[in-house]
PDB file of N, CA and C in Angstrom:
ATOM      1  N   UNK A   1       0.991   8.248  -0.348  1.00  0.00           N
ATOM      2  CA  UNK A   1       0.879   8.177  -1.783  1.00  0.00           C
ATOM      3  C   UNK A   1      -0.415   7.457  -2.145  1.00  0.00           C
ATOM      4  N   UNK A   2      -1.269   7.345  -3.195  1.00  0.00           N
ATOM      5  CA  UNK A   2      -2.495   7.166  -3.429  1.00  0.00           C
ATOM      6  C   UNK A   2      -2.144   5.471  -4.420  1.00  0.00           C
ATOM      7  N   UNK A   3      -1.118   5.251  -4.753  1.00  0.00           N
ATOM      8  CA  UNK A   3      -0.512   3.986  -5.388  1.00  0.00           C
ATOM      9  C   UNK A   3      -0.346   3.056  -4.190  1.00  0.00           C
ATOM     10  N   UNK A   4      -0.030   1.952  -3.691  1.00  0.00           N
ATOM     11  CA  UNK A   4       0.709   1.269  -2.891  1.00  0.00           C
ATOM     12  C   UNK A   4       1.746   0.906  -3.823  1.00  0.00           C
ATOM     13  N   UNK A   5       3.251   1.267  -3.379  1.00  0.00           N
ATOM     14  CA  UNK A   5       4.693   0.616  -3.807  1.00  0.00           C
ATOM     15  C   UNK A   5       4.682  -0.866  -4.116  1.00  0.00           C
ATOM     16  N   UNK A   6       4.395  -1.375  -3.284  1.00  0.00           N
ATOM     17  CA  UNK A   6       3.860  -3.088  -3.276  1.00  0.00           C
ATOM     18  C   UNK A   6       2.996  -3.511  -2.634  1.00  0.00           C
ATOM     19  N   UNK A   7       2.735  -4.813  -2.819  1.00  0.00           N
ATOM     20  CA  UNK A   7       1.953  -5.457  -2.152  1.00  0.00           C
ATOM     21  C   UNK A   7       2.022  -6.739  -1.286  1.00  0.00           C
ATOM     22  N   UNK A   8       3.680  -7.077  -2.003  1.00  0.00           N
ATOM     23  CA  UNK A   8       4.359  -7.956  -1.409  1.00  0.00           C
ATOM     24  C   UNK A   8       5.908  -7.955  -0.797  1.00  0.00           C
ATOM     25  N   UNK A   9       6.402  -7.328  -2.166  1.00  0.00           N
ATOM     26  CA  UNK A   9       7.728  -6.671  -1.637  1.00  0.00           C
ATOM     27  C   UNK A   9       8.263  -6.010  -2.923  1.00  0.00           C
ATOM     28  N   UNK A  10       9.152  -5.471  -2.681  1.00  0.00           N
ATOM     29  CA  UNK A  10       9.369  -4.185  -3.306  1.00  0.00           C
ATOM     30  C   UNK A  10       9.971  -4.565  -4.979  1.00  0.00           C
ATOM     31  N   UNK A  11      10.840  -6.389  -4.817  1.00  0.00           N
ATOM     32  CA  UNK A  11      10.991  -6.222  -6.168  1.00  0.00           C
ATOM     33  C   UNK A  11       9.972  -7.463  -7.115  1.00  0.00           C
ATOM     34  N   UNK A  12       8.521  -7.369  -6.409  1.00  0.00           N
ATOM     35  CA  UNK A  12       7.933  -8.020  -7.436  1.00  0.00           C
ATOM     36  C   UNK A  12       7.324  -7.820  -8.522  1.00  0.00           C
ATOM     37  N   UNK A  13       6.995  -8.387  -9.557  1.00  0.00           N
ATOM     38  CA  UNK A  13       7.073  -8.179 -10.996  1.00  0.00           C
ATOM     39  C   UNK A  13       5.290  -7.614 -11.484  1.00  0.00           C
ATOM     40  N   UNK A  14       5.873  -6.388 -12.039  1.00  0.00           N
ATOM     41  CA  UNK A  14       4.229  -6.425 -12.346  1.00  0.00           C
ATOM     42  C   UNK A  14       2.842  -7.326 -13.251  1.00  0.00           C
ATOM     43  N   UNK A  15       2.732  -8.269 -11.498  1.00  0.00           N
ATOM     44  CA  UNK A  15       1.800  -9.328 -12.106  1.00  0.00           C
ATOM     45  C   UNK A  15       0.912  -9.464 -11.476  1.00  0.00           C
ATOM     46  N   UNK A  16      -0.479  -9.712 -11.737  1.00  0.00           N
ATOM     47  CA  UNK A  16      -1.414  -9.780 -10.459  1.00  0.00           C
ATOM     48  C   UNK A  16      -1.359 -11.187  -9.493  1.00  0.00           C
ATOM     49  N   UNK A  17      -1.478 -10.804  -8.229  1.00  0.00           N
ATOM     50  CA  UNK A  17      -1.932 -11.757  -7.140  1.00  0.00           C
ATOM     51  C   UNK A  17      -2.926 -12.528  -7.374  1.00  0.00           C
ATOM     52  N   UNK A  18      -3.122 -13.632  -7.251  1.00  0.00           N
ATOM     53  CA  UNK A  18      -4.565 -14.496  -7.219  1.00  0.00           C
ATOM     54  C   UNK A  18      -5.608 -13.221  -6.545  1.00  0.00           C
ATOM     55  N   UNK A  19      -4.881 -12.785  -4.720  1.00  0.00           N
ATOM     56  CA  UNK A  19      -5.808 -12.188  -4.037  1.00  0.00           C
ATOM     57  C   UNK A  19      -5.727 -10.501  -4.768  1.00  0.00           C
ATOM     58  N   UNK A  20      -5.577 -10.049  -6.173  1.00  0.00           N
ATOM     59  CA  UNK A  20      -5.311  -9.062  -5.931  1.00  0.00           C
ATOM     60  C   UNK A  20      -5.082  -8.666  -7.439  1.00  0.00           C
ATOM     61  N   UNK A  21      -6.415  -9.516  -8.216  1.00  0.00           N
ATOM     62  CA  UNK A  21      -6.498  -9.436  -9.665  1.00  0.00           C
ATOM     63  C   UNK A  21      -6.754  -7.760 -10.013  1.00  0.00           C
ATOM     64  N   UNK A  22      -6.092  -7.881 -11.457  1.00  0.00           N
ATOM     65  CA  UNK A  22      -6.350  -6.360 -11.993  1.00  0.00           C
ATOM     66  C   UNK A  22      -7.444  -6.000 -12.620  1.00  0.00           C
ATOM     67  N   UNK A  23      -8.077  -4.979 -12.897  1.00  0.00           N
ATOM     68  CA  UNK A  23      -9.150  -5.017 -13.515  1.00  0.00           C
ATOM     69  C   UNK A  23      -9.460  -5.421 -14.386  1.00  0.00           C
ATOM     70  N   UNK A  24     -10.180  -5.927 -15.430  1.00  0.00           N
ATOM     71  CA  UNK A  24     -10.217  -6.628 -16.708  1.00  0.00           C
ATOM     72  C   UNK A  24      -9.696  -5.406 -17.732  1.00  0.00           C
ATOM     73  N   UNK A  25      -9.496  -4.145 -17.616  1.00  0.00           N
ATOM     74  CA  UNK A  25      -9.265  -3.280 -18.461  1.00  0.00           C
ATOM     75  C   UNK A  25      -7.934  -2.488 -18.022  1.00  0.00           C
ATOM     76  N   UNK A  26      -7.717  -2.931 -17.378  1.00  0.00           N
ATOM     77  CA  UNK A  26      -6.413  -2.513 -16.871  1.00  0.00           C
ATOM     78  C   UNK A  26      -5.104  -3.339 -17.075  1.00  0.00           C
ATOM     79  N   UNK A  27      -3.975  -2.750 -16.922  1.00  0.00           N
ATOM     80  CA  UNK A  27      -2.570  -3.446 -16.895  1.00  0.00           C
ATOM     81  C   UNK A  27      -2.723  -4.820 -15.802  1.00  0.00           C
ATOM     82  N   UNK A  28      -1.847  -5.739 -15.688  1.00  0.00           N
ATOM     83  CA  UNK A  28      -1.364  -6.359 -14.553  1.00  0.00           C
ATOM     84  C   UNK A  28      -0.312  -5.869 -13.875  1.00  0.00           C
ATOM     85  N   UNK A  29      -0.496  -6.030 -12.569  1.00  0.00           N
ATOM     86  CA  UNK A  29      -0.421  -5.445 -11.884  1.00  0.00           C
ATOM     87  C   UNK A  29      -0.651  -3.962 -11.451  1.00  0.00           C
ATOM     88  N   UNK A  30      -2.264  -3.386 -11.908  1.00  0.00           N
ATOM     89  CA  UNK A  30      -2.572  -2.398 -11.962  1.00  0.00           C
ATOM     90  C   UNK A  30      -2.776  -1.614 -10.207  1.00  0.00           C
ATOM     91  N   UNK A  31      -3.050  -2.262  -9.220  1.00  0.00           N
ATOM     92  CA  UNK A  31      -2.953  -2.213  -7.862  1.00  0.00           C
ATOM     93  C   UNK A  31      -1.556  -1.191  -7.499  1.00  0.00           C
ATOM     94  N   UNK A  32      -0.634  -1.185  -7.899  1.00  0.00           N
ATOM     95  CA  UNK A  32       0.660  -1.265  -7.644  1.00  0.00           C
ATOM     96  C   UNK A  32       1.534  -0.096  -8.635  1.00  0.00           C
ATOM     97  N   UNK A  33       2.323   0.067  -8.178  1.00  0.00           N
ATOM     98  CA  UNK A  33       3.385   1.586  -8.551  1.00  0.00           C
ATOM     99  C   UNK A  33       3.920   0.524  -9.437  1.00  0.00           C
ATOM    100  N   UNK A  34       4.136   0.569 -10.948  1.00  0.00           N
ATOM    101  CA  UNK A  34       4.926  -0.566 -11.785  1.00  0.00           C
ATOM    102  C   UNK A  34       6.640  -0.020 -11.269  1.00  0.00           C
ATOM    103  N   UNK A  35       7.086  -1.342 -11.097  1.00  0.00           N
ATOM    104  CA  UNK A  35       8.211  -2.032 -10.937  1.00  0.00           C
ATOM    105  C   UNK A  35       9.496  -0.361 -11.210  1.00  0.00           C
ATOM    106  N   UNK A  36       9.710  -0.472 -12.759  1.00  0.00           N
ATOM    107  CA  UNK A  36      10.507   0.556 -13.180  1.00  0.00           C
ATOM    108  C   UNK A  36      10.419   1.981 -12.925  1.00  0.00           C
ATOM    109  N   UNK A  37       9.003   2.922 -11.820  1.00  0.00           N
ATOM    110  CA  UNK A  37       8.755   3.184 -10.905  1.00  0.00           C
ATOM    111  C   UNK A  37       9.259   3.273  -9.393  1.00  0.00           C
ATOM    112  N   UNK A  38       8.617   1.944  -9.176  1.00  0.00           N
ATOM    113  CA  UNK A  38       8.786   1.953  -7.751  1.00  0.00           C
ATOM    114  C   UNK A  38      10.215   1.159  -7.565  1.00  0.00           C
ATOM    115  N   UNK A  39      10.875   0.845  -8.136  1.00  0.00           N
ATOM    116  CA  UNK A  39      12.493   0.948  -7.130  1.00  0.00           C
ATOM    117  C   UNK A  39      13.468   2.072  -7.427  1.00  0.00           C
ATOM    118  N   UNK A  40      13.015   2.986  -8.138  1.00  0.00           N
ATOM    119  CA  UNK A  40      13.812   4.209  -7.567  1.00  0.00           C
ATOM    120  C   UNK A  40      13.059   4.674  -6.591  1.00  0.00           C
ATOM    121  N   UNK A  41      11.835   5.165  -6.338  1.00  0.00           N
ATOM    122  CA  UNK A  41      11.232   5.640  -4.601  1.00  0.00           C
ATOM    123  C   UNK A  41      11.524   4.841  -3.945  1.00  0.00           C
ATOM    124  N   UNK A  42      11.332   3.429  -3.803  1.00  0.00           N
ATOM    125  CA  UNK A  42      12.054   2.595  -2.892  1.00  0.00           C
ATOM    126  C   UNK A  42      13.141   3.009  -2.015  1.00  0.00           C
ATOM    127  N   UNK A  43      14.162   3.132  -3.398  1.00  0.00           N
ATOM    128  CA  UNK A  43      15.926   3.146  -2.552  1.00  0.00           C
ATOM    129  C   UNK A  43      15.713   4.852  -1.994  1.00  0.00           C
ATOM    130  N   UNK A  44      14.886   5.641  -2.803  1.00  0.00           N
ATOM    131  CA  UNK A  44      15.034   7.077  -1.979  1.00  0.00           C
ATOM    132  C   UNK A  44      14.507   7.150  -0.880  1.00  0.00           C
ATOM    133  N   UNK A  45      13.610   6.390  -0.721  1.00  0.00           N
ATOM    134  CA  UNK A  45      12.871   5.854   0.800  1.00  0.00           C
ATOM    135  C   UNK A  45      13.838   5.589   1.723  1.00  0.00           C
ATOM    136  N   UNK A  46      14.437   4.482   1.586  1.00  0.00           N
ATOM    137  CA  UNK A  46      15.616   3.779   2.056  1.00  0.00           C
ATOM    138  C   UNK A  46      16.785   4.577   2.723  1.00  0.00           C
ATOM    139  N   UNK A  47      17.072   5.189   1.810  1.00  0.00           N
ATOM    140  CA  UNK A  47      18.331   6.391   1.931  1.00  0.00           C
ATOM    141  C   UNK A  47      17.857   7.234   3.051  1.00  0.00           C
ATOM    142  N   UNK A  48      16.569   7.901   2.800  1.00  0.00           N
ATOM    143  CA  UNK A  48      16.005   8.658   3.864  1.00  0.00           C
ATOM    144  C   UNK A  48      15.367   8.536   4.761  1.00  0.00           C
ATOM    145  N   UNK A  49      15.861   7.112   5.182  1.00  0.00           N
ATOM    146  CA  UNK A  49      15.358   6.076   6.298  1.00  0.00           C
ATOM    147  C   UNK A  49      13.785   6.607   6.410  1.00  0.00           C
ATOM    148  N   UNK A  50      13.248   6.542   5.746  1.00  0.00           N
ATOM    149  CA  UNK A  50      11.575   6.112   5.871  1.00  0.00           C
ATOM    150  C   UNK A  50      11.330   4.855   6.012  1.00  0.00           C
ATOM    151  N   UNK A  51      10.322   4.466   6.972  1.00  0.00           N
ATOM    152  CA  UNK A  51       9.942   3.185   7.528  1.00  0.00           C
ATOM    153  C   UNK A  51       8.595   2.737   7.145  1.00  0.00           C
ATOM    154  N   UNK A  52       7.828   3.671   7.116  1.00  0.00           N
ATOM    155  CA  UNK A  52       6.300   3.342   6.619  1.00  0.00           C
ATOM    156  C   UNK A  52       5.912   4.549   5.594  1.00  0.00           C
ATOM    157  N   UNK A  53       4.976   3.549   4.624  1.00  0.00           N
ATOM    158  CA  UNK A  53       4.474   4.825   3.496  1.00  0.00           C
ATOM    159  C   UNK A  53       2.599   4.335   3.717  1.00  0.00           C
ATOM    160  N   UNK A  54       2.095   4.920   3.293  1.00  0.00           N
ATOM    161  CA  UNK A  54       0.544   5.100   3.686  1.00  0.00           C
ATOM    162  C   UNK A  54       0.165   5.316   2.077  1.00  0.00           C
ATOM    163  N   UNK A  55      -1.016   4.161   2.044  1.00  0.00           N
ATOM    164  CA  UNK A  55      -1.407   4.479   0.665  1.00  0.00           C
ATOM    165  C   UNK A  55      -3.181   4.258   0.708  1.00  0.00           C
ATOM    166  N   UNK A  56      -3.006   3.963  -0.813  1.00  0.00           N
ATOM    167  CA  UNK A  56      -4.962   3.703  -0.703  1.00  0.00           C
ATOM    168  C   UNK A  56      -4.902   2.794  -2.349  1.00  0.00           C
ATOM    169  N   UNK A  57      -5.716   3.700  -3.135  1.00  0.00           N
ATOM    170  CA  UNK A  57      -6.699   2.520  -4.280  1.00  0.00           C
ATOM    171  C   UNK A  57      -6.333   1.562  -4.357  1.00  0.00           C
ATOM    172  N   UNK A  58      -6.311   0.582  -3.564  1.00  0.00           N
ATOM    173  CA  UNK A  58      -6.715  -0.909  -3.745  1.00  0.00           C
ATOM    174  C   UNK A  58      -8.091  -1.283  -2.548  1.00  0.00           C
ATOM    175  N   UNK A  59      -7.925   0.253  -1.974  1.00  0.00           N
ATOM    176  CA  UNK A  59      -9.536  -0.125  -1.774  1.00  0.00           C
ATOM    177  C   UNK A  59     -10.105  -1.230  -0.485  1.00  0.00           C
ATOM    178  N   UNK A  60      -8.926  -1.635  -0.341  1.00  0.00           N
ATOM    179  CA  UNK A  60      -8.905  -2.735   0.735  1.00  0.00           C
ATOM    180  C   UNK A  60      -7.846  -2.160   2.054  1.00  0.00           C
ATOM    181  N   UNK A  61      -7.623  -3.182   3.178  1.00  0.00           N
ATOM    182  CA  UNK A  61      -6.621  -2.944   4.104  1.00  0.00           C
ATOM    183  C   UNK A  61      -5.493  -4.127   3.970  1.00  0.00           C
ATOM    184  N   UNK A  62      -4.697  -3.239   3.730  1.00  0.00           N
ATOM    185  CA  UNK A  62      -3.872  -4.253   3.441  1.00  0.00           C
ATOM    186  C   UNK A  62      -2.140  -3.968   3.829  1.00  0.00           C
ATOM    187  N   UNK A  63      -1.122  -4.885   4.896  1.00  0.00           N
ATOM    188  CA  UNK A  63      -0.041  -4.467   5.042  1.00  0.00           C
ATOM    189  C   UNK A  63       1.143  -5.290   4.441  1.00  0.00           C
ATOM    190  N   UNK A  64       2.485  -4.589   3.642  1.00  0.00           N
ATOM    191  CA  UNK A  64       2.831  -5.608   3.362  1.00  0.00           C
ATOM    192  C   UNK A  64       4.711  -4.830   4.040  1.00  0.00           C
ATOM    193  N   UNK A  65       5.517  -5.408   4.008  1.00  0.00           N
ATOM    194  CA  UNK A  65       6.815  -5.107   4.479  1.00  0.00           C
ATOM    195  C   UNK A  65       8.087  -5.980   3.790  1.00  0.00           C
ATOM    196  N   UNK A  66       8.754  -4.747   3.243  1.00  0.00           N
ATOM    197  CA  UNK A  66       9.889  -5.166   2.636  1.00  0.00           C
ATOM    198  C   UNK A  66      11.513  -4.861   2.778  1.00  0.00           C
ATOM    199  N   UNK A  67      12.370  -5.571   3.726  1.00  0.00           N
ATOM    200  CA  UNK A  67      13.499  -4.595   4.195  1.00  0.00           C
ATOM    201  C   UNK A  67      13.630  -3.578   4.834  1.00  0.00           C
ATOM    202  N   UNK A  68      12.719  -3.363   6.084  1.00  0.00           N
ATOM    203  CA  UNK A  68      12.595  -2.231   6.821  1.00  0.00           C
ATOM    204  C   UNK A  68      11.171  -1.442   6.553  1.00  0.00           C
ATOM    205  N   UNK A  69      11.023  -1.551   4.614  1.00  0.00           N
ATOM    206  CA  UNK A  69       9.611  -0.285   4.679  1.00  0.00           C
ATOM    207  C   UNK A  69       8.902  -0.835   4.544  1.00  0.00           C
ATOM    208  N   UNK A  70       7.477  -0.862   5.274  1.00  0.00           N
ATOM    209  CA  UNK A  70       6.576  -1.111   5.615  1.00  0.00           C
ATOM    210  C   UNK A  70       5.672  -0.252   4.841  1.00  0.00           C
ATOM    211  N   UNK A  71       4.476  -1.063   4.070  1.00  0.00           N
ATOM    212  CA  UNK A  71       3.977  -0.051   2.730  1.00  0.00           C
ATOM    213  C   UNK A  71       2.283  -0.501   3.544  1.00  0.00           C
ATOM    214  N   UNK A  72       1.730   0.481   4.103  1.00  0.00           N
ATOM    215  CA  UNK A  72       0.275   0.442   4.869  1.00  0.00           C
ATOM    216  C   UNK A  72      -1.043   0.396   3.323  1.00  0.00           C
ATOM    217  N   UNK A  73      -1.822  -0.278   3.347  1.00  0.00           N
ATOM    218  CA  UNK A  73      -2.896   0.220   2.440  1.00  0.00           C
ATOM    219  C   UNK A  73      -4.400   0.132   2.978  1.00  0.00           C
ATOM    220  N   UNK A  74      -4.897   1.144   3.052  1.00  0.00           N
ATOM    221  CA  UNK A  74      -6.056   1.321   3.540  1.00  0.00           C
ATOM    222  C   UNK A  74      -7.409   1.649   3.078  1.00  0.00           C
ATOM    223  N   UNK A  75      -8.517   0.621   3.301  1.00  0.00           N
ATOM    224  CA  UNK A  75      -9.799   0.225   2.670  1.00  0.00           C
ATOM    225  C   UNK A  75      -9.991   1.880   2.407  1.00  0.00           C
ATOM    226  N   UNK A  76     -10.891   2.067   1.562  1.00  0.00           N
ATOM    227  CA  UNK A  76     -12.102   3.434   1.021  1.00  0.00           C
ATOM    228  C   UNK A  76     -13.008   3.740   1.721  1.00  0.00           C
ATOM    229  N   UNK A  77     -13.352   4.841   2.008  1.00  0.00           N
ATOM    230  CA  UNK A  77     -14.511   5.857   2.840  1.00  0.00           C
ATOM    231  C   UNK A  77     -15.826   5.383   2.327  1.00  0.00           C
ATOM    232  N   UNK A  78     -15.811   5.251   0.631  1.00  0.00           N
ATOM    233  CA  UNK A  78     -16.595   5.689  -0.045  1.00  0.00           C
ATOM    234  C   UNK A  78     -17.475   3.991  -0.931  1.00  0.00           C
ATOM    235  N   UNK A  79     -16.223   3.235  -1.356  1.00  0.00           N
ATOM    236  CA  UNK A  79     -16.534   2.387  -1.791  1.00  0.00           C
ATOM    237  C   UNK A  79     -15.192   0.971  -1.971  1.00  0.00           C
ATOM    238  N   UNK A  80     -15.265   0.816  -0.516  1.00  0.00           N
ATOM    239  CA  UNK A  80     -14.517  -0.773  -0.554  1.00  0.00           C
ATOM    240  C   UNK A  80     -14.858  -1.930  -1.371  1.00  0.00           C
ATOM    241  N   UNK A  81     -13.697  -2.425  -1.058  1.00  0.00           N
ATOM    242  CA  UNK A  81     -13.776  -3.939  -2.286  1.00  0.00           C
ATOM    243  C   UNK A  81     -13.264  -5.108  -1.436  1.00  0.00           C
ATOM    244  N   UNK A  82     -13.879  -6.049  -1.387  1.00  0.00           N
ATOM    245  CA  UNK A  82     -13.442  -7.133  -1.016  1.00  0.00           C
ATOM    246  C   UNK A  82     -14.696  -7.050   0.643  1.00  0.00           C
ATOM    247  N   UNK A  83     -13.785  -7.598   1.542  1.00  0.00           N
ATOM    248  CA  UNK A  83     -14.879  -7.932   2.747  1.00  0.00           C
ATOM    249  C   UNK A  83     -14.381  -6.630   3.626  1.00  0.00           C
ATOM    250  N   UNK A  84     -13.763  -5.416   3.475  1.00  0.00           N
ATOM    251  CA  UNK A  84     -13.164  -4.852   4.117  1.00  0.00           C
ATOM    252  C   UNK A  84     -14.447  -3.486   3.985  1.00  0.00           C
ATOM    253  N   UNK A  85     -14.512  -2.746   5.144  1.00  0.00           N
ATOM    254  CA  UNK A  85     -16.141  -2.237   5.715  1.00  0.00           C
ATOM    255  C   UNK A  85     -15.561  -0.745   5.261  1.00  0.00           C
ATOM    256  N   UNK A  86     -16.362   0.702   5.094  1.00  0.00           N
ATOM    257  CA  UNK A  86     -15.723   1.630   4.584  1.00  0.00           C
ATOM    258  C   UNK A  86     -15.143   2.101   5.768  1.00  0.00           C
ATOM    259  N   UNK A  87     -14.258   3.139   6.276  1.00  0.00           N
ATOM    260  CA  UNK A  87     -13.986   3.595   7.166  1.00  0.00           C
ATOM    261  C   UNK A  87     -12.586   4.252   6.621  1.00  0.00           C
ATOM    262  N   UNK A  88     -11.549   4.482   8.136  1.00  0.00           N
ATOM    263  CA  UNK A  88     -10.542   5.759   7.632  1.00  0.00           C
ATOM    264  C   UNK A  88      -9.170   4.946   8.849  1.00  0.00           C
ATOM    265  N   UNK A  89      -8.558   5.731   8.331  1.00  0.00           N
ATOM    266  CA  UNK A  89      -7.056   4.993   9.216  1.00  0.00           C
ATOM    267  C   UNK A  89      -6.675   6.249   9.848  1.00  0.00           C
ATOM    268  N   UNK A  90      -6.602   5.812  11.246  1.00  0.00           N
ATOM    269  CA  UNK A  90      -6.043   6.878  12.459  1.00  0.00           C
ATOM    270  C   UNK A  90      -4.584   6.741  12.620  1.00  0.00           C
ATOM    271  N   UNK A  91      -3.738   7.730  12.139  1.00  0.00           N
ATOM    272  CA  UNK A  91      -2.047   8.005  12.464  1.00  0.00           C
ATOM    273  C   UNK A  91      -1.881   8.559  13.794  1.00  0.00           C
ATOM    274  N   UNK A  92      -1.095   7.848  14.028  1.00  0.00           N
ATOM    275  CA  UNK A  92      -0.047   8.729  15.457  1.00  0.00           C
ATOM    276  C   UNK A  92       1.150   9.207  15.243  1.00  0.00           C
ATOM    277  N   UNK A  93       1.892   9.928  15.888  1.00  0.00           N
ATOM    278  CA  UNK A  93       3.430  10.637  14.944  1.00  0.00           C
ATOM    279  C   UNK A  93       3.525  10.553  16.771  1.00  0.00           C
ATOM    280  N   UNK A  94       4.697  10.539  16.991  1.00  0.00           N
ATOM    281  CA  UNK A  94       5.689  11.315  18.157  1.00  0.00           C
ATOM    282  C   UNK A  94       6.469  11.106  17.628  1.00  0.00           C
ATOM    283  N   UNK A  95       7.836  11.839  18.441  1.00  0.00           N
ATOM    284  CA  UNK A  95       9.232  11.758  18.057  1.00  0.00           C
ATOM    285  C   UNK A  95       9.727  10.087  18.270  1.00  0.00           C
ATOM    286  N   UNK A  96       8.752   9.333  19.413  1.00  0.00           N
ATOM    287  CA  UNK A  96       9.869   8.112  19.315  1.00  0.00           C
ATOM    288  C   UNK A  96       8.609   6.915  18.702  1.00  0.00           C
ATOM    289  N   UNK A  97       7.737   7.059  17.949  1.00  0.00           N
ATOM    290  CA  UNK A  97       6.364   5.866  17.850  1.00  0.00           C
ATOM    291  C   UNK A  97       5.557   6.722  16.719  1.00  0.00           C
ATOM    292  N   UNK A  98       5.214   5.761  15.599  1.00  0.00           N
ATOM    293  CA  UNK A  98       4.361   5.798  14.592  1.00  0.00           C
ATOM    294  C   UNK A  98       3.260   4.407  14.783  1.00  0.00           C
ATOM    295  N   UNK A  99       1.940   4.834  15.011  1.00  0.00           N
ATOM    296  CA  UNK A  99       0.988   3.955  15.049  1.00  0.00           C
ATOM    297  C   UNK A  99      -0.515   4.407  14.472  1.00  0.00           C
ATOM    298  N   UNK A 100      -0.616   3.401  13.569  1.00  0.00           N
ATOM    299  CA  UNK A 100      -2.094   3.443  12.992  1.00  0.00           C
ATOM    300  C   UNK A 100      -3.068   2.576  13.359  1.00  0.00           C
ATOM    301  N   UNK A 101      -4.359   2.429  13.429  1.00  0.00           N
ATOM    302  CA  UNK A 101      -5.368   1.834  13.311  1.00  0.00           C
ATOM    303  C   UNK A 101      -6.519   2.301  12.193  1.00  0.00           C
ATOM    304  N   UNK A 102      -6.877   1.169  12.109  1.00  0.00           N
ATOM    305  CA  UNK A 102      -8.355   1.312  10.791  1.00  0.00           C
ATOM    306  C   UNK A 102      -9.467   1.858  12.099  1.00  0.00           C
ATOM    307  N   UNK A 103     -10.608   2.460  11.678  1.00  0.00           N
ATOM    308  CA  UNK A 103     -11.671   2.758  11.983  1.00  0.00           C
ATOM    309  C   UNK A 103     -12.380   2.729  11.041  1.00  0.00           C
ATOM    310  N   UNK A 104     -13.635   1.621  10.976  1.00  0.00           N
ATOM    311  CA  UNK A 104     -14.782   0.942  10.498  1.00  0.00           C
ATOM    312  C   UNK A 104     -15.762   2.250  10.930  1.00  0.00           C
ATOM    313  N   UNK A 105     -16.769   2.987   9.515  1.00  0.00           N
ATOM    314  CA  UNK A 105     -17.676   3.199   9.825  1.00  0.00           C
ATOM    315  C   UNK A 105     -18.727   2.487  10.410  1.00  0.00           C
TER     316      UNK A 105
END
């Protein structure tokens, strides 16, 4: 998904992080799937035992885990923010192992 669900855990309030201010023209907690949103995908997550979701615009790398789901966010190709270098995130799938790594241009 191109949102991250959270950033901390699944039922926090849409407010910005010190590390993880919103834009000056934007909502708080603009980073983030708002609240009344993201806990219905949550519990459908849940239900359908999904373990990790893969996201992006926040532009940074960033992992956070809440009750099993694990919400991945991964820096920009094009134009990162913060100290995080541009590059792309490598998935693995088998039937018994899901594993990612960042790759730094």
């Amino acid at each position: 998904m191109h949102h991250p669900l959270f950033l901390n855990n699944a039922q926090e309030p849409d407010v910005d992080f010190d590390w993880a201010p919103s834009p000056s023209n934007q909502r708080s907690g603009y980073w983030t799937v708002p609240i009344e949103r993201r806990l219905p995908v949550v519990n459908l997550l849940r239900e359908a035992n999904v373990k990790t979701v893969f996201a992006g615009h926040w532009h940074r790398n960033h992992q956070a885990s809440d009750n099993g789901l694990d919400v991945v966010v991964t820096s920009a190709l094009g134009l990162p923010l913060g100290d995080d270098p541009s590059g792309y995130r490598v998935v693995n799938v088998s039937e018994q192992l899901l594993s990612h790594r960042f790759q730094a241009l």
